[in-house]
N, C-alpha and C. Protein backbone atom coordinates (compact mmCIF):
# COMPACT_ATOMS: atom_id res chain seq x y z
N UNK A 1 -12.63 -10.78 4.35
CA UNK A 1 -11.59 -10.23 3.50
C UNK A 1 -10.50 -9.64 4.41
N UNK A 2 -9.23 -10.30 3.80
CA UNK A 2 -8.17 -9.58 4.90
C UNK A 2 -8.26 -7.92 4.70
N UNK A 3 -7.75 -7.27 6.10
CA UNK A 3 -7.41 -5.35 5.73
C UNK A 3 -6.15 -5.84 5.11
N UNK A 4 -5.01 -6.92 5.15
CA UNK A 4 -3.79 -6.15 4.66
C UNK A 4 -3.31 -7.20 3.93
N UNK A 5 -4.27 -7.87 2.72
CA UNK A 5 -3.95 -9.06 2.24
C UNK A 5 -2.33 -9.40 1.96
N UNK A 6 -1.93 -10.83 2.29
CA UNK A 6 -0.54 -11.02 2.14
C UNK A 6 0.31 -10.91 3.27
N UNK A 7 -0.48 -10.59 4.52
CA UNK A 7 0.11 -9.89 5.71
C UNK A 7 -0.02 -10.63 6.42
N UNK A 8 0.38 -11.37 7.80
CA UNK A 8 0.64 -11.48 9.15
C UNK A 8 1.57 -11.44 9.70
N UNK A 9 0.50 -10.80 10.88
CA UNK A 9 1.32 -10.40 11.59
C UNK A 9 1.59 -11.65 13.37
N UNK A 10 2.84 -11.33 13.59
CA UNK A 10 3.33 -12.31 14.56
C UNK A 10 4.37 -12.00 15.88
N UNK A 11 4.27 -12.55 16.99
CA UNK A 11 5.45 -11.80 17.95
C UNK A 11 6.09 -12.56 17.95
N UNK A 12 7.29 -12.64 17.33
CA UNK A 12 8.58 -13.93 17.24
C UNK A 12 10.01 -13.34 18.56
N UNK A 13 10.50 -14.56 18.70
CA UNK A 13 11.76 -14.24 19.62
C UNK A 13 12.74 -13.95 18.54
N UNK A 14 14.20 -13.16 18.39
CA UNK A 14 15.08 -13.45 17.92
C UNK A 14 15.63 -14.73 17.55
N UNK A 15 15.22 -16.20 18.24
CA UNK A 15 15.81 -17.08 18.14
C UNK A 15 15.28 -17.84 17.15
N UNK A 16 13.51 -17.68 17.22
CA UNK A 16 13.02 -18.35 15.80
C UNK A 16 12.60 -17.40 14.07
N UNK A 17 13.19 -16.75 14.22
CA UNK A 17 13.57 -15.81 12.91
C UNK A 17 13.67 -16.44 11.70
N UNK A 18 14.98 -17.21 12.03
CA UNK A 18 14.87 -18.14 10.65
C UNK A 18 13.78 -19.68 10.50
N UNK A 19 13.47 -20.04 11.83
CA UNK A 19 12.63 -21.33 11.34
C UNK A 19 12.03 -20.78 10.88
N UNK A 20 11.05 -19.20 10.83
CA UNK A 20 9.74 -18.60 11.18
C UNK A 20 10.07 -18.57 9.32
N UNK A 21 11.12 -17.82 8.59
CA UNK A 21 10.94 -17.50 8.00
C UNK A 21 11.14 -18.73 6.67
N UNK A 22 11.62 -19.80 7.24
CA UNK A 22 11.64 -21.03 6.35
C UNK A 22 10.15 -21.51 6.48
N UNK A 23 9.28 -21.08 7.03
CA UNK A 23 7.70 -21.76 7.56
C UNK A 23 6.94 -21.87 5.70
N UNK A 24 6.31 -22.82 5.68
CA UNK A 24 5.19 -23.08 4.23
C UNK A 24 4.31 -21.40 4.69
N UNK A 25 4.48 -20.19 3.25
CA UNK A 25 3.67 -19.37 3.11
C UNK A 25 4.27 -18.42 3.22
N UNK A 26 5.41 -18.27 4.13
CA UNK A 26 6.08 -16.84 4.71
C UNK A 26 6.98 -16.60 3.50
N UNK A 27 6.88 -15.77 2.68
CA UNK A 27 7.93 -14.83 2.01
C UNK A 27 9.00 -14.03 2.03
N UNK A 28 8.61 -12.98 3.27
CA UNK A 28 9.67 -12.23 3.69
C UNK A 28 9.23 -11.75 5.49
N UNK A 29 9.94 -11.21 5.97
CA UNK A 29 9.56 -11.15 7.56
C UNK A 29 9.98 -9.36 7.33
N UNK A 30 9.48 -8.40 7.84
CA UNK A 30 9.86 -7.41 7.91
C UNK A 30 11.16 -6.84 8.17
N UNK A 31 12.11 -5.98 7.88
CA UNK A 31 13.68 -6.30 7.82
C UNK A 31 14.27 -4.74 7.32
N UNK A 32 15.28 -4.61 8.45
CA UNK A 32 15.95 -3.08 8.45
C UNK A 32 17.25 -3.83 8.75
N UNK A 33 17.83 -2.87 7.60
CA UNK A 33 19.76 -3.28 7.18
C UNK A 33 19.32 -5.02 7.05
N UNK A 34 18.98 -5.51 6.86
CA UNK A 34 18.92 -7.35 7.19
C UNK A 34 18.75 -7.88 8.79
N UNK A 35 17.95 -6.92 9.10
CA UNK A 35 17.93 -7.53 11.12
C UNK A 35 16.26 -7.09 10.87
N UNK A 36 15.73 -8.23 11.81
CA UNK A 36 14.11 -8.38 11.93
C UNK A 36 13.66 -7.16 12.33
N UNK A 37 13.05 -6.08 11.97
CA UNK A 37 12.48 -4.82 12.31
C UNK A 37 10.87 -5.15 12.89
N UNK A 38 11.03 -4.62 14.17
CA UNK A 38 9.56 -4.68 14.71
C UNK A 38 8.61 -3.74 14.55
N UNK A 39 7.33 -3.56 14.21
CA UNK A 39 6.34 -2.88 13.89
C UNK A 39 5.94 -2.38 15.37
N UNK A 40 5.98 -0.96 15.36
CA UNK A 40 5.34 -0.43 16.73
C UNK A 40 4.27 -0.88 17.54
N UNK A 41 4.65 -1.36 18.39
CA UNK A 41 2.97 -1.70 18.55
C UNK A 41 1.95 -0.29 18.95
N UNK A 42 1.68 0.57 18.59
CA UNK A 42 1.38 1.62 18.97
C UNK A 42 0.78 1.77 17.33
N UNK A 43 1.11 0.87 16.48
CA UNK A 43 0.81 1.52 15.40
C UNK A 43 -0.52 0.32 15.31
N UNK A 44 0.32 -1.20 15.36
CA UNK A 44 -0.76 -2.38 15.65
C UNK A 44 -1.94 -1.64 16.20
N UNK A 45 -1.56 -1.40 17.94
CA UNK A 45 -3.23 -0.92 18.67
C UNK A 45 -3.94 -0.23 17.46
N UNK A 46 -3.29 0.98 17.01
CA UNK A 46 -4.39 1.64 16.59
C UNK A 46 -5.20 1.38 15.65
N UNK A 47 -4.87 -0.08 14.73
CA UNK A 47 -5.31 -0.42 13.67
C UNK A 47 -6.90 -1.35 14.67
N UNK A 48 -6.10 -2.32 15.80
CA UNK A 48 -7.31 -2.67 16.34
C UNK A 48 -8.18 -1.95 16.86
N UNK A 49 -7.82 -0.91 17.10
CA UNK A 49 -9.11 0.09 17.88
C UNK A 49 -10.15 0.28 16.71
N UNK A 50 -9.37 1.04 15.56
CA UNK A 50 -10.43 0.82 14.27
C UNK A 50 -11.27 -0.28 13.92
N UNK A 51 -10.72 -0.99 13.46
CA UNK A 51 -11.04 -2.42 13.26
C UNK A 51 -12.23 -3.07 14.62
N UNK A 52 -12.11 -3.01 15.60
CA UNK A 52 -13.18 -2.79 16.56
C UNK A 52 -14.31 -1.62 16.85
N UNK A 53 -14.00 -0.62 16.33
CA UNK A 53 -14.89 0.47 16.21
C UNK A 53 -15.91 0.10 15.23
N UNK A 54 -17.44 1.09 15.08
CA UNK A 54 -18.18 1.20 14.54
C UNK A 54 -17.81 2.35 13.04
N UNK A 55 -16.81 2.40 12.97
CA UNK A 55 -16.56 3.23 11.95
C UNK A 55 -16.06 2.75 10.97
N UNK A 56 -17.01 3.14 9.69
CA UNK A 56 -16.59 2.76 8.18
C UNK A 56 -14.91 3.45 7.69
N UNK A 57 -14.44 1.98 7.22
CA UNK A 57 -12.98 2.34 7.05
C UNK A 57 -12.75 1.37 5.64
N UNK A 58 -11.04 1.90 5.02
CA UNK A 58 -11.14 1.48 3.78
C UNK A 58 -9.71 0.94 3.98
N UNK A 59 -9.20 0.12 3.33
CA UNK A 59 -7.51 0.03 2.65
C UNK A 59 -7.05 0.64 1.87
N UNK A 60 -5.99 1.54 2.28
CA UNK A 60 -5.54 2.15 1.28
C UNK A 60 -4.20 2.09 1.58
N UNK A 61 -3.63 2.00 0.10
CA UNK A 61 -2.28 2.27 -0.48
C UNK A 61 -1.50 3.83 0.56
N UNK A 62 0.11 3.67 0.62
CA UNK A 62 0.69 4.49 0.95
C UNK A 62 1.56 5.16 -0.01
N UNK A 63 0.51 6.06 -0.82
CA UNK A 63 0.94 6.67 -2.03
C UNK A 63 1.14 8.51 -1.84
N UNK A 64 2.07 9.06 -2.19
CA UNK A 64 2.13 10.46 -2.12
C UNK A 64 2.11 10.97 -3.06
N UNK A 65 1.67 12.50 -3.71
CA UNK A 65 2.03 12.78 -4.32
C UNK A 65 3.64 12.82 -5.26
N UNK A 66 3.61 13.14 -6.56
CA UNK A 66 4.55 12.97 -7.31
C UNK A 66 5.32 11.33 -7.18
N UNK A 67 4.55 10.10 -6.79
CA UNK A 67 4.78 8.61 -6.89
C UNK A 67 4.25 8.50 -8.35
N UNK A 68 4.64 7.36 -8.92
CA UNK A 68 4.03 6.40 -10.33
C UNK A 68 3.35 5.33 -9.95
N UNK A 69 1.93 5.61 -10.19
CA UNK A 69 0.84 4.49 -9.63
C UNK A 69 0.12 3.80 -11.02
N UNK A 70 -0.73 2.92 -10.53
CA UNK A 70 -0.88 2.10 -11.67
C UNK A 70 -2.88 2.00 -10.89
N UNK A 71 -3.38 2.16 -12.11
CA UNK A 71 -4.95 2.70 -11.81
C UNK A 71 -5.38 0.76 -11.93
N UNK A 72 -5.83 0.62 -10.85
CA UNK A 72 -6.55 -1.24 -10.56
C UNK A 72 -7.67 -1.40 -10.96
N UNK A 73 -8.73 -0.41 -11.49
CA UNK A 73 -9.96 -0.74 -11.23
C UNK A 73 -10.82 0.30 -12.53
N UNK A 74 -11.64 -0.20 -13.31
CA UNK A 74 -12.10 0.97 -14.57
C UNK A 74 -11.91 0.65 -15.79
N UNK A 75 -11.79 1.67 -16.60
CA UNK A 75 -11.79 2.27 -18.10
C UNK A 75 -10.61 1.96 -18.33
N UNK A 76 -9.49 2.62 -16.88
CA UNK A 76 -8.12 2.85 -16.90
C UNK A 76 -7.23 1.87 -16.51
N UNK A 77 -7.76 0.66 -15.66
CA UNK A 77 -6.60 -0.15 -15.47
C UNK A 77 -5.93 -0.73 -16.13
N UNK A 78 -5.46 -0.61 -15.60
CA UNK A 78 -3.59 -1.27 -16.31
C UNK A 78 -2.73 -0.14 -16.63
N UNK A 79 -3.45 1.31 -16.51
CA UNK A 79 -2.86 3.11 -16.85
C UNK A 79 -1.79 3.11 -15.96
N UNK A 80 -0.19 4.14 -16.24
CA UNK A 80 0.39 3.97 -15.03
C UNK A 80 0.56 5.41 -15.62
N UNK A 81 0.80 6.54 -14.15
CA UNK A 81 1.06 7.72 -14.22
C UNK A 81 1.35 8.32 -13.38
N UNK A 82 1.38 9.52 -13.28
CA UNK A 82 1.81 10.17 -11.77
C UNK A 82 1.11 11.00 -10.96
N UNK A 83 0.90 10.04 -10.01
CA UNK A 83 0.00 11.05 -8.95
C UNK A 83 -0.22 12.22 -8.91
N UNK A 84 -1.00 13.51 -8.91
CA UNK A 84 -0.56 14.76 -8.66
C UNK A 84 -1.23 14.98 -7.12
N UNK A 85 -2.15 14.82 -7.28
CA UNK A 85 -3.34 15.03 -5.94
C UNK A 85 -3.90 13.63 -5.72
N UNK A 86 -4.26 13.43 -4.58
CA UNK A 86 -5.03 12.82 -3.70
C UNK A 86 -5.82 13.22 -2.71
N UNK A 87 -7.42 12.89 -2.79
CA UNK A 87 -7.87 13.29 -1.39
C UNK A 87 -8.43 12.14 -1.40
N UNK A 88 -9.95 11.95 -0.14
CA UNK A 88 -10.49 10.85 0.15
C UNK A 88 -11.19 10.20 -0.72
N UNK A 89 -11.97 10.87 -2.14
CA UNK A 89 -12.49 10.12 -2.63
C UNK A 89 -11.46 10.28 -4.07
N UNK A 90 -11.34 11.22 -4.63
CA UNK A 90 -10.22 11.01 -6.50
C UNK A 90 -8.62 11.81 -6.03
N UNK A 91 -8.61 10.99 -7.43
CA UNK A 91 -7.18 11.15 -7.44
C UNK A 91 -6.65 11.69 -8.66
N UNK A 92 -5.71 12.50 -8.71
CA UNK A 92 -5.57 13.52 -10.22
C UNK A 92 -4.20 12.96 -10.79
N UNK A 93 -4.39 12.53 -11.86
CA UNK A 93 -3.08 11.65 -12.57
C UNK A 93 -2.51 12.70 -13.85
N UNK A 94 -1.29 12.36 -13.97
CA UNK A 94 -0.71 12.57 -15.39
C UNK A 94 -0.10 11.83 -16.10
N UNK A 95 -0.44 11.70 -17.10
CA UNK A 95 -0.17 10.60 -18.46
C UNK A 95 0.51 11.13 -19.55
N UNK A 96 1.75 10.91 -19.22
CA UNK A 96 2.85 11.87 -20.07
C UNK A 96 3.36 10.83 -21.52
N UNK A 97 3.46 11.68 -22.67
CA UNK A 97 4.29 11.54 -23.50
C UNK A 97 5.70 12.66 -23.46
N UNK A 98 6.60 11.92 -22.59
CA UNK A 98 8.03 12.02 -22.65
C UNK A 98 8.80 12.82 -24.07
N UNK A 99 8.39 11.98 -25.27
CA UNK A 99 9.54 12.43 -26.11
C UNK A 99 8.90 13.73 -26.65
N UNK A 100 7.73 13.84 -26.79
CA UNK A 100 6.91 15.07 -27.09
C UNK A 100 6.85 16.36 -26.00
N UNK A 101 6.86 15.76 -24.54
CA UNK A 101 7.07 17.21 -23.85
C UNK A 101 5.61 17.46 -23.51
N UNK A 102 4.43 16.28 -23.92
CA UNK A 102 3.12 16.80 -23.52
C UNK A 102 2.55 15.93 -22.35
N UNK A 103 1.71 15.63 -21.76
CA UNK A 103 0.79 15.38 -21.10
C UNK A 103 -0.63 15.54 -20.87
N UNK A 104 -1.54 14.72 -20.43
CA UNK A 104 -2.67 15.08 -19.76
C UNK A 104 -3.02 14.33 -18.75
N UNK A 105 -3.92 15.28 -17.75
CA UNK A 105 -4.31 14.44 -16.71
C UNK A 105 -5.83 14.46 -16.65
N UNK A 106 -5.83 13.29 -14.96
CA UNK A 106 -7.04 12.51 -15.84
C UNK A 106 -7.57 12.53 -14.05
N UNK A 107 -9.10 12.55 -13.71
CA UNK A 107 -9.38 12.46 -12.74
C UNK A 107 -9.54 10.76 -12.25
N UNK A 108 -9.31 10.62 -11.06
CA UNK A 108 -10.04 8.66 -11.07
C UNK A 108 -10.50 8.37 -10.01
N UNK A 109 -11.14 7.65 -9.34
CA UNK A 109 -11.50 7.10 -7.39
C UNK A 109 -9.91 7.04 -7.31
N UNK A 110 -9.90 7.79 -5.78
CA UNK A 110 -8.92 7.65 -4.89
C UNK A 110 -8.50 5.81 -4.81
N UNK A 111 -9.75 5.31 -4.20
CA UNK A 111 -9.19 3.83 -3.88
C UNK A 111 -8.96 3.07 -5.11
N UNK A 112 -8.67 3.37 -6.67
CA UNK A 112 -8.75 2.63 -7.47
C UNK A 112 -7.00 2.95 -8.32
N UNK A 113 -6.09 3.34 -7.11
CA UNK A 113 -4.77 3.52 -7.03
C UNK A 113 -3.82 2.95 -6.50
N UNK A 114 -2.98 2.17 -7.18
CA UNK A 114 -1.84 1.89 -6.27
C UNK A 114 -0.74 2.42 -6.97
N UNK A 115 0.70 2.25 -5.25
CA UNK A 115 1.52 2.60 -6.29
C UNK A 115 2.01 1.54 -7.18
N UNK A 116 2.86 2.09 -7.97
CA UNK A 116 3.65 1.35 -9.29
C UNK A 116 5.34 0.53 -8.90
């Protein structure tokens, strides 16, 4: 199972940018103002050090508090609401009615969040 399904990663020259990104499969290439943005490699290593380590690790979403996430997995999926808290294992949502002024929130697994 991929860690970052939808993802590869690649070291391209400036010069093949566009064949790379006309290639069968590629969607989008990573991209700041419209110029190819490179991923640190400092950030790469550290994913392989994990990924080679003996240590249990998970995928997770880059969600913060006060984001609109959408619950993937449960009772609740398909729920969309707003983050309040996150720690490693739940996550504390609110499920607002707007024209009323009310809400409630709802506890859920951390990993069973993305954002919206």
């Amino acid at each position: 199972m991929p860690l970052f399904p939808g993802s590869g990663f690649a070291v391209l020259d400036l010069d093949v940018v566009l064949p790379a990104r006309q290639g069968t499969g590629v969607g989008t290439i990573v991209s700041c103002d419209g110029k190819p943005a490179p991923i640190p490699e400092s950030e790469l290593d550290a994913i392989r050090v994990l990924v080679g380590s003996d240590l249990q690790y998970d995928p997770c979403p880059m969600i913060h508090e006060g984001m609109m996430v959408e619950v993937t997995h449960g009772a609740l999926r398909g729920v969309i609401g707003r983050l309040m808290r996150k720690d490693a294992l739940k996550a504390r949502l609110v499920l607002s009615v707007n024209l009323i002024g009310q809400a409630v929130s709802v506890e859920v697994d951390a990993a069973d969040v993305k954002a919206y």
